[in-house]
Protein backbone atom coordinates (compact mmCIF):
# COMPACT_ATOMS: atom_id res chain seq x y z
CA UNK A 1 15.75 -14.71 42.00
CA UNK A 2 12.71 -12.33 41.51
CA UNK A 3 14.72 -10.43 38.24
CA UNK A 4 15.74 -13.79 36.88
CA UNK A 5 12.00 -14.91 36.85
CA UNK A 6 10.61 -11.57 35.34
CA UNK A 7 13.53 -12.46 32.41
CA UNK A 8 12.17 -16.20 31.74
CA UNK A 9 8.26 -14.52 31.91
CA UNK A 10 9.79 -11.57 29.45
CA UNK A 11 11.64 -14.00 27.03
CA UNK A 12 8.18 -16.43 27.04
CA UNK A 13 5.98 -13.50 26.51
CA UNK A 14 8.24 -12.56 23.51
CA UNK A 15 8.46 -16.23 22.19
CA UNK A 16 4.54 -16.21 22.23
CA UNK A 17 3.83 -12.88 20.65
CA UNK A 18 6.71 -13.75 17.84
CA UNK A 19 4.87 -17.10 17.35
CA UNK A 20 1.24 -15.36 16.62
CA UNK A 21 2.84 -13.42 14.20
CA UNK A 22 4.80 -16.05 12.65
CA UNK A 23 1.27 -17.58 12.50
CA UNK A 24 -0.62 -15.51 10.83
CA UNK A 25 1.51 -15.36 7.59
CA UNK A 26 0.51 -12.22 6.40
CA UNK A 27 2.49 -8.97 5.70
CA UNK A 28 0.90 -5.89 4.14
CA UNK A 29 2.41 -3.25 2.54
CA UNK A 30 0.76 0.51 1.60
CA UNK A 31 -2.59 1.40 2.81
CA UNK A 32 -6.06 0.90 1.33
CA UNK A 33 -7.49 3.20 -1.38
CA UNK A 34 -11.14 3.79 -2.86
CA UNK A 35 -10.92 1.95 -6.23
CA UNK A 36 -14.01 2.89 -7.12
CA UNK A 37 -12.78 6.49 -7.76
CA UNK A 38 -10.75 4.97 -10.61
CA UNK A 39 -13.32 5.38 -13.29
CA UNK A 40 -13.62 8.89 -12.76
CA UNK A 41 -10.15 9.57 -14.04
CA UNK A 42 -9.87 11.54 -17.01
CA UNK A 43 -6.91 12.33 -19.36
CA UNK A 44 -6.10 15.39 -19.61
CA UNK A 45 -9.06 16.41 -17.55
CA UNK A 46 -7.95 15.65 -13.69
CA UNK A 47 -5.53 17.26 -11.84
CA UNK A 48 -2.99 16.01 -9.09
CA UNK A 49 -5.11 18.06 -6.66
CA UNK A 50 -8.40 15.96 -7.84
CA UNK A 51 -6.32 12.71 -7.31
CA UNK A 52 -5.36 13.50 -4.16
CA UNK A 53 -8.72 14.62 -3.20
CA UNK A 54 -10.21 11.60 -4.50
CA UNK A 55 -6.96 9.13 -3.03
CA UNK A 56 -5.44 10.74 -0.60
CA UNK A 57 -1.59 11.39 -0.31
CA UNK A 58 -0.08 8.52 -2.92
CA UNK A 59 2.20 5.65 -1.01
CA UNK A 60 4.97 6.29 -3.27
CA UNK A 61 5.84 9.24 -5.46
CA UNK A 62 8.23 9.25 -8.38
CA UNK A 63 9.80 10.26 -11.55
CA UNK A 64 9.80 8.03 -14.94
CA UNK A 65 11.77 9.50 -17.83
CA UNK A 66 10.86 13.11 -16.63
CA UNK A 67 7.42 12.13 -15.71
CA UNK A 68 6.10 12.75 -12.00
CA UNK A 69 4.42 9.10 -10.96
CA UNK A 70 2.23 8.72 -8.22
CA UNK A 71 1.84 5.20 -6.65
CA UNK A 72 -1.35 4.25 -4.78
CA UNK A 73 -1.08 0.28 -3.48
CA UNK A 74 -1.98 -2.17 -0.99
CA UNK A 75 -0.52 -5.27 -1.14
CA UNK A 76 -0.89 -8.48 1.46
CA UNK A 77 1.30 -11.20 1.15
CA UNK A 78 0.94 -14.87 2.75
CA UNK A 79 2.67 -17.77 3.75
CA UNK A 80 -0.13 -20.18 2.96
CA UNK A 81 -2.43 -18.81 0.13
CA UNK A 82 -2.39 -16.27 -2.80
CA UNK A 83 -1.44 -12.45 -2.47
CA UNK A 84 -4.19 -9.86 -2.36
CA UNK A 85 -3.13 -6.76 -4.36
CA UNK A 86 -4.00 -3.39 -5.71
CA UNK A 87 -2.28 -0.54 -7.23
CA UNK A 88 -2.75 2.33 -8.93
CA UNK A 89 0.38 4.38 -10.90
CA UNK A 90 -0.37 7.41 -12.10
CA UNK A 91 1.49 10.17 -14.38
CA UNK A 92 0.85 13.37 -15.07
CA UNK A 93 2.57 16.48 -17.30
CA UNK A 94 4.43 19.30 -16.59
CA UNK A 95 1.11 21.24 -15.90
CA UNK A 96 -0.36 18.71 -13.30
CA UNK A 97 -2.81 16.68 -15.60
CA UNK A 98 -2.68 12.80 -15.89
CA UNK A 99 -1.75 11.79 -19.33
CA UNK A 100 -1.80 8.17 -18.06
CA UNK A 101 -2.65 5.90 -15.54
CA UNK A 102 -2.82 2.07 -14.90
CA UNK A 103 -4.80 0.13 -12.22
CA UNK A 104 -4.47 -3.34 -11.18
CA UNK A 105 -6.16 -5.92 -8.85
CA UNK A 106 -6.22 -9.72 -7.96
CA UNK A 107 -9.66 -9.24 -6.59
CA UNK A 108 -12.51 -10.43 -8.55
């Protein structure tokens, strides 16, 4: 009887726990990143080193036509309401300099 009723309490505490999440809506995806920092980017000027320094290690990391990418982001989704986003894709040449980057943001 005892190991039956620990079960029910289990499966209840699991049915609660799934229904705050549930809840809640939200899902994120990637981790935060000083956006500030973005208008100190130069072309042909910063290195991967002074990205990383100034981002951290990039969620993502890539190749486009030969290019390495680097891929900073956060990105919450929800059930009820709009997404919050942020990202940050950066290239750079053979040598280690960014020849491009974009940024983009729903915040205001």
């Amino acid at each position: 009887m005892e190991n039956s009723a620990k079960k029910i309490k289990l499966f209840w505490g699991l049915v609660i726990i799934g229904a705050l999440f549930m809840s809640s809506g939200c899902a994120r995806v990637g981790y935060e990143f000083n956006s500030e920092q973005v208008r100190q980017i130069k072309i042909g000027e910063t290195t991967q080193n002074d990205i990383t320094v100034m981002f951290g290690q990039p969620w993502r990391k890539g190749i486009e036509n030969g290019v390495t990418m680097w891929t900073y982001g956060r990105y919450t989704y929800r059930l009820i309401g709009e997404a919050d986003t942020k990202d940050l894709v950066v290239k750079f040449d053979g040598r280690g300099k960014v020849i491009s980057y974009t940024f983009n943001t729903t915040d205001q």
